[in-house]
PDB file of N, CA and C in Angstrom:
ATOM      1  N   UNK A   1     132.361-105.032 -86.259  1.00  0.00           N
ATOM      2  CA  UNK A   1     130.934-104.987 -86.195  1.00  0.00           C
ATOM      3  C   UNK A   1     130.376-104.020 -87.242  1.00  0.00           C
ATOM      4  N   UNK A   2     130.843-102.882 -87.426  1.00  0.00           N
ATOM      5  CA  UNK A   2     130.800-102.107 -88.625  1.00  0.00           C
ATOM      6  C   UNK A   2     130.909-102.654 -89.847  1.00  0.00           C
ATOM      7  N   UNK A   3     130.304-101.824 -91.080  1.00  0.00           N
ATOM      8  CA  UNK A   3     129.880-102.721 -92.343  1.00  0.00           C
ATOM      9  C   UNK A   3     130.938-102.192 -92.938  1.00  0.00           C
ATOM     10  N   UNK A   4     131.723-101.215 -92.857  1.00  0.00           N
ATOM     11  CA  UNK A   4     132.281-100.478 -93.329  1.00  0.00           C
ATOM     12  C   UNK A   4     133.067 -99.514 -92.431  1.00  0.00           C
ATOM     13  N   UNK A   5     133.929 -99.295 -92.396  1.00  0.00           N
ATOM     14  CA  UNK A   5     135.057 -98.653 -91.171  1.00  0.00           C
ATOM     15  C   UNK A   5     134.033 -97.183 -91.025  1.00  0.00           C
ATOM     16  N   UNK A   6     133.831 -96.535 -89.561  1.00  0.00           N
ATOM     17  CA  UNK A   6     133.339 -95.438 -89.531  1.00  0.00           C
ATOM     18  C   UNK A   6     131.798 -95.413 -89.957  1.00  0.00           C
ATOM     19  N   UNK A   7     131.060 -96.920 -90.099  1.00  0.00           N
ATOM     20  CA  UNK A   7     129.734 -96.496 -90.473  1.00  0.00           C
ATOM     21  C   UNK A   7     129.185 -97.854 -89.505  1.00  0.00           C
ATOM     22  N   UNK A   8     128.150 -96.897 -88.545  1.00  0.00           N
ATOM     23  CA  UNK A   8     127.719 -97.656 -87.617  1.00  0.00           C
ATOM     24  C   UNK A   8     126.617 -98.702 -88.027  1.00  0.00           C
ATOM     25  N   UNK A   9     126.698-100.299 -87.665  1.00  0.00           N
ATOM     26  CA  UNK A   9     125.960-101.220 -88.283  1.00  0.00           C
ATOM     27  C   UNK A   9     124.440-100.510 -87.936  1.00  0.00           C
ATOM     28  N   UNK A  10     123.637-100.940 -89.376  1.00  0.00           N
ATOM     29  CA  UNK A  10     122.268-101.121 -89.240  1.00  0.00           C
ATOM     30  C   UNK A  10     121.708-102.506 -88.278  1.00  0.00           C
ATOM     31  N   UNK A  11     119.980-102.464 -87.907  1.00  0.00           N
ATOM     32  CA  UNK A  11     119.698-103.196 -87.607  1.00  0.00           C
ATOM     33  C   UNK A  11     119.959-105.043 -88.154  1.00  0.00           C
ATOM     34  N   UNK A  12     119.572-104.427 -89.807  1.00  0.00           N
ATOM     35  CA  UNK A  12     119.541-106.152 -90.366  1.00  0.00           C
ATOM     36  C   UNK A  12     121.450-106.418 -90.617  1.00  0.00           C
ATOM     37  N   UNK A  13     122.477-104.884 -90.631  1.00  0.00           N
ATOM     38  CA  UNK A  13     123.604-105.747 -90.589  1.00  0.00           C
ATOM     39  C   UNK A  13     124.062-106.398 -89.331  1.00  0.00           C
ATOM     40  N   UNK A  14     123.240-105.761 -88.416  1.00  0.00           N
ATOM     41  CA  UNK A  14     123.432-107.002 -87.148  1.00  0.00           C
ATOM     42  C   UNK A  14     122.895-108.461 -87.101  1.00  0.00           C
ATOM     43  N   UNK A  15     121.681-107.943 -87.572  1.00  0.00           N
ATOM     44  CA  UNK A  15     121.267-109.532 -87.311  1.00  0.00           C
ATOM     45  C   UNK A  15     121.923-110.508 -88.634  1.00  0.00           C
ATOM     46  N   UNK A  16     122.467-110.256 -89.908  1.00  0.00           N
ATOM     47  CA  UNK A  16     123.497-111.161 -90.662  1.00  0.00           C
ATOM     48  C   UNK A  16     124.547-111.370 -89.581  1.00  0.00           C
ATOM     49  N   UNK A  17     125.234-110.275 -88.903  1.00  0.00           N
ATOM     50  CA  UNK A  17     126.333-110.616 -88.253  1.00  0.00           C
ATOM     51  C   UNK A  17     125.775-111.881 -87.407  1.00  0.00           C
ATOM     52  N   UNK A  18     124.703-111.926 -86.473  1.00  0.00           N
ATOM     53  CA  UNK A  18     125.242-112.749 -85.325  1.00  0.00           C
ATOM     54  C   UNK A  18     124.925-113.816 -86.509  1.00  0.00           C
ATOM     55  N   UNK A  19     123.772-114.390 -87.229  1.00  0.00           N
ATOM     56  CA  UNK A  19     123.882-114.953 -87.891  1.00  0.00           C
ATOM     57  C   UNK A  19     125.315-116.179 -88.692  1.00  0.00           C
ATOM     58  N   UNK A  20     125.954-114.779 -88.942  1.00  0.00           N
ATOM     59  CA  UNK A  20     127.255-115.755 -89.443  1.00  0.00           C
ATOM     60  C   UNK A  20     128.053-116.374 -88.301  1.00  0.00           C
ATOM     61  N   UNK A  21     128.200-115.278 -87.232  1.00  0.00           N
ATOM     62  CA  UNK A  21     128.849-115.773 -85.962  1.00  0.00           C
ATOM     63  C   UNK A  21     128.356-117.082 -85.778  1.00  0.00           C
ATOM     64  N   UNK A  22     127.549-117.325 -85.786  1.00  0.00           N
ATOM     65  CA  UNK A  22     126.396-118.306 -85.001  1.00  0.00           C
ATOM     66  C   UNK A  22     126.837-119.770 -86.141  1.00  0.00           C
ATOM     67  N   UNK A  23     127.189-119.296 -87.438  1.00  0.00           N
ATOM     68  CA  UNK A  23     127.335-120.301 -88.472  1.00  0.00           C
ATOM     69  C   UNK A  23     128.875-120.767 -88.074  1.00  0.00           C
ATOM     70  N   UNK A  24     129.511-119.508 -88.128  1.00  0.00           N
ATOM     71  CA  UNK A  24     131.046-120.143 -87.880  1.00  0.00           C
ATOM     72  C   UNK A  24     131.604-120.456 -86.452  1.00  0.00           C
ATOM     73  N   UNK A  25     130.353-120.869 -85.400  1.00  0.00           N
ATOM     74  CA  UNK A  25     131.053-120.896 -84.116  1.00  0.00           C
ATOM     75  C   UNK A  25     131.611-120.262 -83.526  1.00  0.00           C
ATOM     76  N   UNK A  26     131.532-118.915 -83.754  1.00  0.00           N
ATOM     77  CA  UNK A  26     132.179-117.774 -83.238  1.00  0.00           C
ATOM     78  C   UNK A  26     132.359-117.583 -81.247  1.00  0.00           C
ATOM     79  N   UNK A  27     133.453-117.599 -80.810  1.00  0.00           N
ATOM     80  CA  UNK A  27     133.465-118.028 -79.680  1.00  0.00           C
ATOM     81  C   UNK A  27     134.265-116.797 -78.713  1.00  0.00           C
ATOM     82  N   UNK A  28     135.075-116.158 -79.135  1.00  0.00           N
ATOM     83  CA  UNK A  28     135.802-114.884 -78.916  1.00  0.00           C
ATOM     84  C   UNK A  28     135.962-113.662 -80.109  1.00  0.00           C
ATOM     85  N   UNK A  29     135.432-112.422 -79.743  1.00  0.00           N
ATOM     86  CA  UNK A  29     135.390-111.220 -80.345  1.00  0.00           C
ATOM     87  C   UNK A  29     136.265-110.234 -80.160  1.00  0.00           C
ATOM     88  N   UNK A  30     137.321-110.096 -80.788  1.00  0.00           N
ATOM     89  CA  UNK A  30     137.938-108.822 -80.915  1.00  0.00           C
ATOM     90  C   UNK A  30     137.461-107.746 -81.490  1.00  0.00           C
ATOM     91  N   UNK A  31     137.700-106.714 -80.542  1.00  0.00           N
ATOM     92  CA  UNK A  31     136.902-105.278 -81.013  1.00  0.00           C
ATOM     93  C   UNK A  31     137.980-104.015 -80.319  1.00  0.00           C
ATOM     94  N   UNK A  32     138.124-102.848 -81.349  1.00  0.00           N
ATOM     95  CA  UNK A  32     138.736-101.804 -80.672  1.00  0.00           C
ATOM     96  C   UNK A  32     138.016-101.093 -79.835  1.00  0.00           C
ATOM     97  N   UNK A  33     138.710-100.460 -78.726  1.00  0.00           N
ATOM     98  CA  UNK A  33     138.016 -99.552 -77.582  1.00  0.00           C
ATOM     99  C   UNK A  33     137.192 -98.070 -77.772  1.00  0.00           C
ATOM    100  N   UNK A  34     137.221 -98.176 -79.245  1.00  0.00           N
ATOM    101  CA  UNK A  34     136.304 -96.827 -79.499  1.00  0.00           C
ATOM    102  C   UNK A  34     135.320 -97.100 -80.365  1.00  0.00           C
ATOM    103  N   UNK A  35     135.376 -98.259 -80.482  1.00  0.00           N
ATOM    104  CA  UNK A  35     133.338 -99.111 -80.759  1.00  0.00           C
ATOM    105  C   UNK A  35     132.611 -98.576 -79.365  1.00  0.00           C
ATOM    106  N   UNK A  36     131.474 -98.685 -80.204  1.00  0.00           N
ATOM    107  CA  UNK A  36     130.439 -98.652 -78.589  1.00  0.00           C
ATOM    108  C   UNK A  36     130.317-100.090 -77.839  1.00  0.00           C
ATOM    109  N   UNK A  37     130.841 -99.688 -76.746  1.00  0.00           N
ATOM    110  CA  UNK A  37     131.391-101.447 -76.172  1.00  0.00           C
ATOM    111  C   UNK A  37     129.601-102.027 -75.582  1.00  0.00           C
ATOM    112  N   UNK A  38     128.701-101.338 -75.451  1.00  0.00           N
ATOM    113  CA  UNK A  38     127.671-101.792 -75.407  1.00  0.00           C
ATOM    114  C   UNK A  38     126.772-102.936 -76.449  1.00  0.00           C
ATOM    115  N   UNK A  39     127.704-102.399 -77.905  1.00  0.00           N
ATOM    116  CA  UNK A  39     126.786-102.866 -78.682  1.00  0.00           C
ATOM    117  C   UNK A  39     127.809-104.476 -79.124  1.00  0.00           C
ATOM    118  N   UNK A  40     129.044-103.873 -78.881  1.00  0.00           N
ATOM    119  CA  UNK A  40     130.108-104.929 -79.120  1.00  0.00           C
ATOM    120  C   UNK A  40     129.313-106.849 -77.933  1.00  0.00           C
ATOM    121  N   UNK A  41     129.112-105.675 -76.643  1.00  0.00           N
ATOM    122  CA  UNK A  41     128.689-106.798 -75.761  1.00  0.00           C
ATOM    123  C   UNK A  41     127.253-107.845 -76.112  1.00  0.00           C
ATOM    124  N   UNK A  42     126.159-106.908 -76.307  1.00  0.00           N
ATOM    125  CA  UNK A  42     125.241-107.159 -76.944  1.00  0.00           C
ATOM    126  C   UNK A  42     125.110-108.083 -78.147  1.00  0.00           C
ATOM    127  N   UNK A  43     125.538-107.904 -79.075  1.00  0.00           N
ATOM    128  CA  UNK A  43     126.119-108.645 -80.260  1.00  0.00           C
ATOM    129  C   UNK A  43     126.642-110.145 -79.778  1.00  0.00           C
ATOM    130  N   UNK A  44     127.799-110.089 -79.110  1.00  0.00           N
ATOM    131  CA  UNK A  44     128.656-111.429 -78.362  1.00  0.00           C
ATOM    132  C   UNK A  44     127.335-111.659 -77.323  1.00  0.00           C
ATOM    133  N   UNK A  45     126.462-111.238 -76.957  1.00  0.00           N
ATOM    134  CA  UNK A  45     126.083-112.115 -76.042  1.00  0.00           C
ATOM    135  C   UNK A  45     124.663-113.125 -76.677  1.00  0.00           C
ATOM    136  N   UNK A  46     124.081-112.714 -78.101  1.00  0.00           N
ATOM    137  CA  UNK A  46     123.657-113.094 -78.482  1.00  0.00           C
ATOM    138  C   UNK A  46     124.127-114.577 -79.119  1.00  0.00           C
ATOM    139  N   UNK A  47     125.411-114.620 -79.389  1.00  0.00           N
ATOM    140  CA  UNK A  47     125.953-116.260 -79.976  1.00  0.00           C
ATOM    141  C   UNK A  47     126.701-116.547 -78.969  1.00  0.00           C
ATOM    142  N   UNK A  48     126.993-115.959 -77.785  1.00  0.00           N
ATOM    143  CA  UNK A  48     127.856-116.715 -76.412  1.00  0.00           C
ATOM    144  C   UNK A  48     129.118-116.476 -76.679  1.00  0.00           C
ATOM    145  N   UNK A  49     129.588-115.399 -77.221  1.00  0.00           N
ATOM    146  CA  UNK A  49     131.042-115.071 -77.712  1.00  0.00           C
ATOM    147  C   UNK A  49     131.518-114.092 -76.625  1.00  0.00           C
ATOM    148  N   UNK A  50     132.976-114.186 -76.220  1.00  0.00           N
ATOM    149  CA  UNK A  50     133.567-113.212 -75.324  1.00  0.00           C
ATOM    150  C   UNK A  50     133.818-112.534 -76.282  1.00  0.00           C
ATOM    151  N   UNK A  51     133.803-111.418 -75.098  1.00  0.00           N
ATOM    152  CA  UNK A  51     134.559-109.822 -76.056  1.00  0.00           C
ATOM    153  C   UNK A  51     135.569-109.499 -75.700  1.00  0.00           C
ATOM    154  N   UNK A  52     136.510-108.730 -76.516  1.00  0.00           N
ATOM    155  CA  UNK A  52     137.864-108.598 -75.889  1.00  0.00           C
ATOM    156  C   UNK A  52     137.809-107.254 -76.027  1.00  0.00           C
ATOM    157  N   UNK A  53     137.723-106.340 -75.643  1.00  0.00           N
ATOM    158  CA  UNK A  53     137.790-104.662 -75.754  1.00  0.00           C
ATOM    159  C   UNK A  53     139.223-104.264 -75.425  1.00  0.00           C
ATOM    160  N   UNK A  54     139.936-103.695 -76.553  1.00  0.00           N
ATOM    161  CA  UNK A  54     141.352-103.207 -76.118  1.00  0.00           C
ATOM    162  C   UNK A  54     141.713-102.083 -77.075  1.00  0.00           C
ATOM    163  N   UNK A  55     142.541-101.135 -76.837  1.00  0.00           N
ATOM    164  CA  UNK A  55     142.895-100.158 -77.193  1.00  0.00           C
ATOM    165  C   UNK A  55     143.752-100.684 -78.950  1.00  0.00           C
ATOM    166  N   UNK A  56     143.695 -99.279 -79.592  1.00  0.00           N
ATOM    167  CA  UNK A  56     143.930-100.088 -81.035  1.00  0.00           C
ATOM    168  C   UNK A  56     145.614 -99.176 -81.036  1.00  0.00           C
ATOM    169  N   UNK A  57     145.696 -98.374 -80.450  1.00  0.00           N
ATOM    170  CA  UNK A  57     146.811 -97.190 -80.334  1.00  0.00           C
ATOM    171  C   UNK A  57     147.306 -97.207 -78.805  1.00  0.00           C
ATOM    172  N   UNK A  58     149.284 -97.060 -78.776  1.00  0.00           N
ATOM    173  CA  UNK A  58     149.904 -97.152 -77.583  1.00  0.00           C
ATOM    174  C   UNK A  58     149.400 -95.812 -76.733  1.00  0.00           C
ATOM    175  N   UNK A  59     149.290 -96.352 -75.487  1.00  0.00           N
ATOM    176  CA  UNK A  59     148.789 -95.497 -74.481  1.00  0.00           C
ATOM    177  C   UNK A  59     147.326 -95.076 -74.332  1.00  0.00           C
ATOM    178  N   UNK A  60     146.992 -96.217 -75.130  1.00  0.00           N
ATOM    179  CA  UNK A  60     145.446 -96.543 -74.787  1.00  0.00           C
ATOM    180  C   UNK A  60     144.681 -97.425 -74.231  1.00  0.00           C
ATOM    181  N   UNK A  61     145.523 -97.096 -73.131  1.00  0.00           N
ATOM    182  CA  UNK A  61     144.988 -98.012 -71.829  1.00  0.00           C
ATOM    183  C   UNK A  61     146.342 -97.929 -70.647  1.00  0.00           C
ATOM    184  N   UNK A  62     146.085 -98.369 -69.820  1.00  0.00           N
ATOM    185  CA  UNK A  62     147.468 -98.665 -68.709  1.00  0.00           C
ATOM    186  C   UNK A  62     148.029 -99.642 -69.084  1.00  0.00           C
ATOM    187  N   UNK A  63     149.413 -99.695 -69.053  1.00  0.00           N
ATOM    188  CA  UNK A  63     150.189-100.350 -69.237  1.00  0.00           C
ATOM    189  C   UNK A  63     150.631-100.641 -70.687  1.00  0.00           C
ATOM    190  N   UNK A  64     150.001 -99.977 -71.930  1.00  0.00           N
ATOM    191  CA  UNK A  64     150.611 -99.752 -73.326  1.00  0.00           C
ATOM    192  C   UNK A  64     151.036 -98.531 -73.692  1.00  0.00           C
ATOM    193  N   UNK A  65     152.602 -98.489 -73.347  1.00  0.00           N
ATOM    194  CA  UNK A  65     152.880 -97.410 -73.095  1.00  0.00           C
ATOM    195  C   UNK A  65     153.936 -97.710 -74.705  1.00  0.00           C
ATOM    196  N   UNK A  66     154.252 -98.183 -75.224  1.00  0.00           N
ATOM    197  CA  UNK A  66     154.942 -98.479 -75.729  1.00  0.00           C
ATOM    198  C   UNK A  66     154.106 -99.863 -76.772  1.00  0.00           C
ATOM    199  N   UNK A  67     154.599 -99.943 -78.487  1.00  0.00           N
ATOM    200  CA  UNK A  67     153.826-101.122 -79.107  1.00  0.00           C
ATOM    201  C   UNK A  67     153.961-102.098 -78.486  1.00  0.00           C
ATOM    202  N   UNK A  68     154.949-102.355 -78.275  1.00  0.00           N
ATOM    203  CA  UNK A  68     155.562-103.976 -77.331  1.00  0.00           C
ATOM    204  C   UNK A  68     154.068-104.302 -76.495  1.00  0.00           C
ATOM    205  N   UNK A  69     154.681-102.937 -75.750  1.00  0.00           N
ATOM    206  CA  UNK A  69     153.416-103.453 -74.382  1.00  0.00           C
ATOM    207  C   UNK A  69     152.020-103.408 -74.878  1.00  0.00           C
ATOM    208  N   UNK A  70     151.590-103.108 -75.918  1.00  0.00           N
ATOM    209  CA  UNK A  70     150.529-102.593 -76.659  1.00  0.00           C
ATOM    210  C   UNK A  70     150.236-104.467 -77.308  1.00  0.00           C
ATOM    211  N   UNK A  71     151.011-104.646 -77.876  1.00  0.00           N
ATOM    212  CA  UNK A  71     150.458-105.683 -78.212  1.00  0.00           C
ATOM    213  C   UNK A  71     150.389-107.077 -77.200  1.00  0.00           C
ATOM    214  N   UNK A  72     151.415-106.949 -76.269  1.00  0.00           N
ATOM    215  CA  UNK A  72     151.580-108.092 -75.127  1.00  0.00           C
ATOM    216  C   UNK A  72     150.176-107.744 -74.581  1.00  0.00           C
ATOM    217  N   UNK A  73     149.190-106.563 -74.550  1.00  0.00           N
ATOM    218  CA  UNK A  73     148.262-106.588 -73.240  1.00  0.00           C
ATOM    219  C   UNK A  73     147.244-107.101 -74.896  1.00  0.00           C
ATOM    220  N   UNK A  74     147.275-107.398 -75.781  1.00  0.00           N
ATOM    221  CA  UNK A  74     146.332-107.689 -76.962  1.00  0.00           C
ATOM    222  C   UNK A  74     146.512-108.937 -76.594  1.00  0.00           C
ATOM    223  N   UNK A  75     147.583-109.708 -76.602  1.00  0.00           N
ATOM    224  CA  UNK A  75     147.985-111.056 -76.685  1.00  0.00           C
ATOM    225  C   UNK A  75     147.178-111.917 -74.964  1.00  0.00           C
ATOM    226  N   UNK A  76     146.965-110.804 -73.646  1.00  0.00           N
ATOM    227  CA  UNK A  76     146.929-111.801 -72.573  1.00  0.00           C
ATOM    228  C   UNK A  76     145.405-111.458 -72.294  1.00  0.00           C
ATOM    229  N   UNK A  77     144.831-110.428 -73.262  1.00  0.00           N
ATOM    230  CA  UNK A  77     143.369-109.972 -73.094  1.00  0.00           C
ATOM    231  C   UNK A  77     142.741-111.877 -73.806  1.00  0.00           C
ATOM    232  N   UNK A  78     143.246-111.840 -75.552  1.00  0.00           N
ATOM    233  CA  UNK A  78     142.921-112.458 -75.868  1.00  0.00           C
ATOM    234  C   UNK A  78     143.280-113.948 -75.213  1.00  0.00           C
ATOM    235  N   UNK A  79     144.115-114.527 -75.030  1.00  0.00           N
ATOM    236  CA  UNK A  79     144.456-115.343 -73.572  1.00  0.00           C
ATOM    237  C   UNK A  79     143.616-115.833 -73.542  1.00  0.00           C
ATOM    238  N   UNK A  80     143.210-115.024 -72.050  1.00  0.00           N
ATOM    239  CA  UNK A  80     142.279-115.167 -71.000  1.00  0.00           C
ATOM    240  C   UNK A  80     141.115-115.471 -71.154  1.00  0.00           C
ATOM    241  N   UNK A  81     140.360-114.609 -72.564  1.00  0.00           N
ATOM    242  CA  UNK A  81     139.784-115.063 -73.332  1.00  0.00           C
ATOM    243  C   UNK A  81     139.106-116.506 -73.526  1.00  0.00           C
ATOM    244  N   UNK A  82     140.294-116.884 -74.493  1.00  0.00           N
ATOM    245  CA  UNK A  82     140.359-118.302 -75.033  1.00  0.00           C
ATOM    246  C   UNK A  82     140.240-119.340 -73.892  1.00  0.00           C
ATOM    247  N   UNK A  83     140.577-119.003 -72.712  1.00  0.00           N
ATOM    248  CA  UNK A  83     141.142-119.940 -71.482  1.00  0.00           C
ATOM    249  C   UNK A  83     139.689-120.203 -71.060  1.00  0.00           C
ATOM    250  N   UNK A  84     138.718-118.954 -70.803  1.00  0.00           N
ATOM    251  CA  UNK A  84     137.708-118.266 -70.460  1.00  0.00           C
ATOM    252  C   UNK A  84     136.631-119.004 -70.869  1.00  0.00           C
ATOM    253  N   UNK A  85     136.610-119.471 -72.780  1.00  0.00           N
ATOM    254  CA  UNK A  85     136.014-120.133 -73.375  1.00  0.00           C
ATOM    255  C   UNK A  85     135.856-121.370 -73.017  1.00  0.00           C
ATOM    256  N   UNK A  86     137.112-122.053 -72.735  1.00  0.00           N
ATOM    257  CA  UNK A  86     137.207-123.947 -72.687  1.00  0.00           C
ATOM    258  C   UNK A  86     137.203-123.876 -71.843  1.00  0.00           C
ATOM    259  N   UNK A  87     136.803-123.403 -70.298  1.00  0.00           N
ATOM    260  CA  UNK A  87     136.196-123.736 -69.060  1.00  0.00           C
ATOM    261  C   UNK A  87     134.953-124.252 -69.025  1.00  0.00           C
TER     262      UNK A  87
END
């Protein structure tokens, strides 16, 4: 959602974002857990996109205690997700 790593979007780079979302069918959002998950939600709820909020580093969260498990809980967030969508 950022324009640039560490620089929080402006107003009009939001509204290009949903914009493009909106162009490319954007349907599921991956985002790390130290975005502001408010704005992450906000954003996705404007083009009907799920959000997936998950830790970007092991032991950032329960059960990623380890990369393995770090990326298996990336893999069943996004899932559920996708499953979430085609209902």
């Amino acid at each position: 959602m950022e324009p640039k790593p560490g620089i929080p979007p402006s107003p009009k780079h939001v509204e290009q974002l949903v914009k493009e979302m909106e162009k490319n069918n954007v349907k599921v959002v991956l985002a790390a857990n130290y975005f502001d998950e408010h704005k992450v939600r906000k954003i996705c709820s404007k083009v009907g996109a799920i959000p997936v909020i998950v830790p970007v580093y092991v032991g950032g969260a329960p059960g990623t205690e380890d990369v393995f498990k770090l990326v298996d809980y990336w893999v069943v967030k996004l899932k559920a997700a996708f499953e979430r969508e085609k209902a």
